[in-house]
Protein backbone atom coordinates (compact mmCIF):
# COMPACT_ATOMS: atom_id res chain seq x y z
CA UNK A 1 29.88 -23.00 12.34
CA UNK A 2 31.79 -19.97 13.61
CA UNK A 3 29.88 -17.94 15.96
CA UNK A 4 31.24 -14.40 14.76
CA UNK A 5 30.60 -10.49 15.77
CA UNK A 6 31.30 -7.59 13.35
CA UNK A 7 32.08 -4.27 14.73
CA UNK A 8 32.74 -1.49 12.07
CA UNK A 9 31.46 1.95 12.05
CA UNK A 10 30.63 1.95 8.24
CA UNK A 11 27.94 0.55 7.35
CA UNK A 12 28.37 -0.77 3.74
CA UNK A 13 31.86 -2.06 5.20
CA UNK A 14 29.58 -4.16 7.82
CA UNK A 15 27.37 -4.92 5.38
CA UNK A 16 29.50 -6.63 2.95
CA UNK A 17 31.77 -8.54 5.26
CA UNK A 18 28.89 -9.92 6.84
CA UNK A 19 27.42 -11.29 3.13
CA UNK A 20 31.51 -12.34 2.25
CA UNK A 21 31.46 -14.36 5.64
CA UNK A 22 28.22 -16.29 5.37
CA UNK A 23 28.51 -17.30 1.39
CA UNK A 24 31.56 -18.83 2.99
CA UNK A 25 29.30 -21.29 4.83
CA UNK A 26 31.40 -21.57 7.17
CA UNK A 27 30.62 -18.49 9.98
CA UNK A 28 27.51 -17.60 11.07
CA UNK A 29 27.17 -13.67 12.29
CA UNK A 30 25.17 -13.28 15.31
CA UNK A 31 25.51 -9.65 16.18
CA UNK A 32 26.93 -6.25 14.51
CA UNK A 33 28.06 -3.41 15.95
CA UNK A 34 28.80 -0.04 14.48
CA UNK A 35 31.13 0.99 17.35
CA UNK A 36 33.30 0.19 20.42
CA UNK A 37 30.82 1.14 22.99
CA UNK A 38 27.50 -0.86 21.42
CA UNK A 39 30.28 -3.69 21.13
CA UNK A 40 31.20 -3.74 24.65
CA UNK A 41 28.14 -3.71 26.09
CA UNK A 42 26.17 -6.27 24.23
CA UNK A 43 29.13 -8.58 24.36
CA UNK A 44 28.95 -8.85 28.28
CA UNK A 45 26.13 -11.21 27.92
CA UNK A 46 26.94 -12.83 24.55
CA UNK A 47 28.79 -15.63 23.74
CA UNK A 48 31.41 -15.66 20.47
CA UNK A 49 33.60 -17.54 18.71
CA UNK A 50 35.81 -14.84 16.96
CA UNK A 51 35.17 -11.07 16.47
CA UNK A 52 36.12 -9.80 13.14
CA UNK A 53 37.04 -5.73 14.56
CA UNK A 54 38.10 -2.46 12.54
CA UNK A 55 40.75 -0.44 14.15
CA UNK A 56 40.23 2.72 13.29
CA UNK A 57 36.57 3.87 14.79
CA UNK A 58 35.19 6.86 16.52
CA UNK A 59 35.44 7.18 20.11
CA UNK A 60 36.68 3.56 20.94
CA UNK A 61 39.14 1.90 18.68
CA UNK A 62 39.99 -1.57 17.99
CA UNK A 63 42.36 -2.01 20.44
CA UNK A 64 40.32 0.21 23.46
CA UNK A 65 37.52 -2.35 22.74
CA UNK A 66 39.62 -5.63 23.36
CA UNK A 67 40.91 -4.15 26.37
CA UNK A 68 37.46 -3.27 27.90
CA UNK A 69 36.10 -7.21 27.06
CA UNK A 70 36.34 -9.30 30.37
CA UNK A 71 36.51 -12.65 28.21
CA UNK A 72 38.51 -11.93 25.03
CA UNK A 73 37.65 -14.41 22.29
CA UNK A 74 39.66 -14.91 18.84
CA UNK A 75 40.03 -11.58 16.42
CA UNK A 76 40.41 -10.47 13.10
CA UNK A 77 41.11 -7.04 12.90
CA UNK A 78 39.98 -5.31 9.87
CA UNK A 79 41.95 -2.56 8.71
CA UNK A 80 43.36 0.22 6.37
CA UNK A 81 46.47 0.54 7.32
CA UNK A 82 49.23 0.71 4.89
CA UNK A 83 51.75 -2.36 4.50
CA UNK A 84 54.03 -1.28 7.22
CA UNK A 85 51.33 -1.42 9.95
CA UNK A 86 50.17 -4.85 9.04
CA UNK A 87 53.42 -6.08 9.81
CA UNK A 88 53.11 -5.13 13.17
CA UNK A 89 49.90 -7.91 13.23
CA UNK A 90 52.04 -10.41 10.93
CA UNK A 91 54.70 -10.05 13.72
CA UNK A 92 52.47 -10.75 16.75
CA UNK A 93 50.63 -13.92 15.17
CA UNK A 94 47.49 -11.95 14.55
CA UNK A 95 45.22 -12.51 11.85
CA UNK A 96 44.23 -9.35 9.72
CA UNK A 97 42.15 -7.96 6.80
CA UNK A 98 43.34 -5.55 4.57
CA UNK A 99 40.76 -3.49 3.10
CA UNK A 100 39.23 -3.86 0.44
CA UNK A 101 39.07 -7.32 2.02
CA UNK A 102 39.80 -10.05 -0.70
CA UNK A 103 38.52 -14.12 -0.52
CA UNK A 104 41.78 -15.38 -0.26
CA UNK A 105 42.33 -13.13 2.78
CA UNK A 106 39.33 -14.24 4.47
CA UNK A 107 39.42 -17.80 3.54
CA UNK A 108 42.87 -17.97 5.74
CA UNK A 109 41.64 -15.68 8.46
CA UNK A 110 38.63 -18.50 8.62
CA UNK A 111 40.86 -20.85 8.52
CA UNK A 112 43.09 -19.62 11.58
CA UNK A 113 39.78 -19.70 13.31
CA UNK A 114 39.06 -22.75 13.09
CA UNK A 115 41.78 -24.24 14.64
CA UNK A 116 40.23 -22.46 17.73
CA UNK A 117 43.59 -21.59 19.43
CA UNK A 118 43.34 -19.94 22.88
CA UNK A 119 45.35 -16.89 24.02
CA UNK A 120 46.97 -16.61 27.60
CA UNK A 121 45.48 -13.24 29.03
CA UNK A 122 48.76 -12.02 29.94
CA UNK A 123 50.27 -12.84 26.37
CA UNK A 124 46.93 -11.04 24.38
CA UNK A 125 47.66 -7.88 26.82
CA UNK A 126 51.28 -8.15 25.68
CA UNK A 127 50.31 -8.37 22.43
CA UNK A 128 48.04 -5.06 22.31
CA UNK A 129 50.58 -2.71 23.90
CA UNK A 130 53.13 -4.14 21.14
CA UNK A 131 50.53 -3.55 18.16
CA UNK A 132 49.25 0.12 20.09
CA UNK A 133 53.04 0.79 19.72
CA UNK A 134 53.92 -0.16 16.59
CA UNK A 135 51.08 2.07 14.87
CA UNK A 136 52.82 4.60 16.33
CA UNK A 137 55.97 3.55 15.04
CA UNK A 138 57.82 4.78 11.82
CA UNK A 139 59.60 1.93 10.05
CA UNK A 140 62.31 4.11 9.84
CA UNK A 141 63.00 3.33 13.88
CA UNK A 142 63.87 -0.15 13.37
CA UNK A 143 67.89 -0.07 12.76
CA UNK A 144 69.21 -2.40 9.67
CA UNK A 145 72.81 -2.68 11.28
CA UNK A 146 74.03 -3.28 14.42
CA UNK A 147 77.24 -1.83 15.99
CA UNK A 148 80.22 -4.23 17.46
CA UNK A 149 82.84 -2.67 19.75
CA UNK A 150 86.10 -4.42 19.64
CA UNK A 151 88.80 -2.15 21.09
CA UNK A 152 88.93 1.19 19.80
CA UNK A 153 87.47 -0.13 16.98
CA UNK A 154 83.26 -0.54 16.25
CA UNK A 155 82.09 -2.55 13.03
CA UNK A 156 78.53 -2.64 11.45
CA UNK A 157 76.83 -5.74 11.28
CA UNK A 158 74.22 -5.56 8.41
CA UNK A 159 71.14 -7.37 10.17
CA UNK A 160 70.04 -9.19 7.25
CA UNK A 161 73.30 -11.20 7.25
CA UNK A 162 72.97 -12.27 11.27
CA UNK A 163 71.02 -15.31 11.24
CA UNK A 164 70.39 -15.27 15.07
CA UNK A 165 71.75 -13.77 18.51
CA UNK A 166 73.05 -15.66 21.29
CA UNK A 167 74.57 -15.17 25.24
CA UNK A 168 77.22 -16.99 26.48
CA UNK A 169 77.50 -16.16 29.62
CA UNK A 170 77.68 -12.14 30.52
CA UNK A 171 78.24 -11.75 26.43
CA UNK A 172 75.87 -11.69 23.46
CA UNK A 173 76.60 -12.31 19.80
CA UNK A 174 75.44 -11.73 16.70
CA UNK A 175 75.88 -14.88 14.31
CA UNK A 176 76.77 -14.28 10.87
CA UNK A 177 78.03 -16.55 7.61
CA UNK A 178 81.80 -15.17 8.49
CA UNK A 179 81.95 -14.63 12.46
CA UNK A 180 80.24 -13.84 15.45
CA UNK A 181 80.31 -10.20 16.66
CA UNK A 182 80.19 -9.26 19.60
CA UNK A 183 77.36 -6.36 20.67
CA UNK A 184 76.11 -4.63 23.45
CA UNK A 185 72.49 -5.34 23.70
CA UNK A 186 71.11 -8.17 25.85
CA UNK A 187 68.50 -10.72 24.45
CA UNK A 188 65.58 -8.68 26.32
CA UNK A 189 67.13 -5.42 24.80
CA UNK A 190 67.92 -6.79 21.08
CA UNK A 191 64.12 -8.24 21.20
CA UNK A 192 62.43 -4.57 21.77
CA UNK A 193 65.09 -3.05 19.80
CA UNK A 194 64.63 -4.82 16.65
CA UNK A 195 62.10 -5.29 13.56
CA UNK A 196 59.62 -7.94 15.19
CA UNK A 197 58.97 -8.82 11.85
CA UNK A 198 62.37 -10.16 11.06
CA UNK A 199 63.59 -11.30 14.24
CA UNK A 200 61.58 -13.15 16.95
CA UNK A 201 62.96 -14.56 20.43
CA UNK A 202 62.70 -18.07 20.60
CA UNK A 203 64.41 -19.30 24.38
CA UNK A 204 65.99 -16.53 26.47
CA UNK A 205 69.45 -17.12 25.46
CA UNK A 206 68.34 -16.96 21.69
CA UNK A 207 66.72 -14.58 19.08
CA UNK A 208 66.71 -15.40 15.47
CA UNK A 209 66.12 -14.31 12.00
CA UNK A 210 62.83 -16.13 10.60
CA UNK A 211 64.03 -15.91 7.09
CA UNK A 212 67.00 -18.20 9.05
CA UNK A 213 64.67 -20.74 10.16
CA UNK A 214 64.98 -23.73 6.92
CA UNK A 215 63.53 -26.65 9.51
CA UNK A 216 61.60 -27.14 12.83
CA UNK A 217 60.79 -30.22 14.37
CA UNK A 218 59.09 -31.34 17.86
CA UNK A 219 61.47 -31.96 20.95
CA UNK A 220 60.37 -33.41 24.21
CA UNK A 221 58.62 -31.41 26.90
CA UNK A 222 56.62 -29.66 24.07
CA UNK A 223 59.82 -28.37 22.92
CA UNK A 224 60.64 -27.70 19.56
CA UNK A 225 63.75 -27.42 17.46
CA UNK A 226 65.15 -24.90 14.69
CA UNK A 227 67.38 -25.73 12.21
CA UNK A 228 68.58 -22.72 10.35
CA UNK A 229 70.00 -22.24 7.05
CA UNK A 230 73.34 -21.20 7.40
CA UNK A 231 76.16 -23.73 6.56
CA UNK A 232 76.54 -24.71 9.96
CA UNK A 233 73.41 -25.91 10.18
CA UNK A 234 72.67 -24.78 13.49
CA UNK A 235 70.15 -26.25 15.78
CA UNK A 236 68.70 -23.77 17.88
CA UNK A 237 66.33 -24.70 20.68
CA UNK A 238 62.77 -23.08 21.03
CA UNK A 239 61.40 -22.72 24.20
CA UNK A 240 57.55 -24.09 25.07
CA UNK A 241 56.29 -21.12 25.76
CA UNK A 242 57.69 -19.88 22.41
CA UNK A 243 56.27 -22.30 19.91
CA UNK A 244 53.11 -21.11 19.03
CA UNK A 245 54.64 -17.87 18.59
CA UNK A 246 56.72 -19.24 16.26
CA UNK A 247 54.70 -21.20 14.08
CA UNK A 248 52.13 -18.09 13.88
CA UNK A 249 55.38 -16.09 12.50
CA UNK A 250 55.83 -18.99 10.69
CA UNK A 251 52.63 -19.19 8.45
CA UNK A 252 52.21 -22.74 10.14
């Protein structure tokens, strides 16, 4: 059984996740609370498995209250947020409820759970500035091309046609059915710069389009390869550190 705590400042929402989750069989709720501060103080000397936490609350939101745990366990943030925001949590690997919460929702965000997968502390603080941020974000800031300077002469790159980026050496490209352009942005710079929904960094020297990705398969070291879909075939490598973060973008 999952050890689970609810925190949502409405009641009847509280109320009914809690009845949703335990007809499941599958999580047992050991504590409620209708805000951040009751959360974070009755958590200091409880043990969870998972916390199942609204966003939007008074005085303390979501993300306020994950910051203020000392041992952070597993989360499902449940939220109103329209379809742009949830992409930020799609993007970072985080599991999600979108209000009205259906069964087939929670039945994967149970299942997520119970592979039990730890987060590095330094990764889950990375993770919350890039979700605090990306509320705040239009979707209108993400560009859809991408300039490339050759000469006196700059081209646009539509974004949906680059399947990934690259360096080699002091340059970076974007890769594309017809050529590789040339572009201005380093890796680090492309990977802020960009919709983290569509593109995700998978080794320093690469960043590539997930709707790119046709293949992946295990390489030594805890490596992992990408094979991508373009008629190349390209193999792209995927760095250790970067393999949970792409299966979680994944869906795997």
């Amino acid at each position: 059984m999952i050890r689970a705590w609810l925190i949502d400042d409405e009641a009847l929402a509280r109320k009914r996740l809690k009845r949703l989750l335990e007809e499941t069989g599958k999580v047992e709720v050991v504590g409620v609370s209708p805000d951040g501060e009751d959360a974070v103080t009755r958590l200091r000397d409880t043990s969870v498995d998972a916390l199942f936490l609204d966003i939007e609350m008074p005085g303390m939101n979501g993300f306020e209250v994950l910051n203020r745990l000392e041992i952070k366990p597993p989360v499902v943030f449940t939220t109103a947020y329209d379809q742009y925001a949830v992409k930020a949590f799609e993007a970072n690997g985080i599991d999600y409820l979108l209000k009205p919460i259906s069964a087939e929702a929670l039945h994967r965000a149970i299942a997520r759970l119970e592979r039990n997968q730890s987060v590095d502390p330094a990764q889950y603080r990375a993770m919350l500035e890039r979700l605090t941020a990306a509320m705040e974000r239009p979707d209108a800031a993400y560009p859809r091309r991408i300039p490339s300077k050759l000469g006196d002469r700059i081209q646009f790159v539509d974004l949906d046609k680059v399947s990934h980026f690259f360096a080699d050496g002091k340059l970076t490209y974007a890769a594309t059915a017809g050529k590789n352009y040339v572009v201005d942005h380093s890796i680090v710079q492309l990977e802020a710069k960009l919709d983290p929904s569509q593109f995700l960094r998978i080794h320093r020297g690469y960043l590539v389009n997930l709707s790119a990705v046709a293949e992946i398969r295990s390489w030594f070291g805890g490596k992992m390869i990408a094979r991508l879909n373009d008629q190349a075939h390209t193999e792209l490598p995927v760095a250790r550190d970067r393999v949970k973060s792409l299966k979680d973008r994944l869906g795997l």
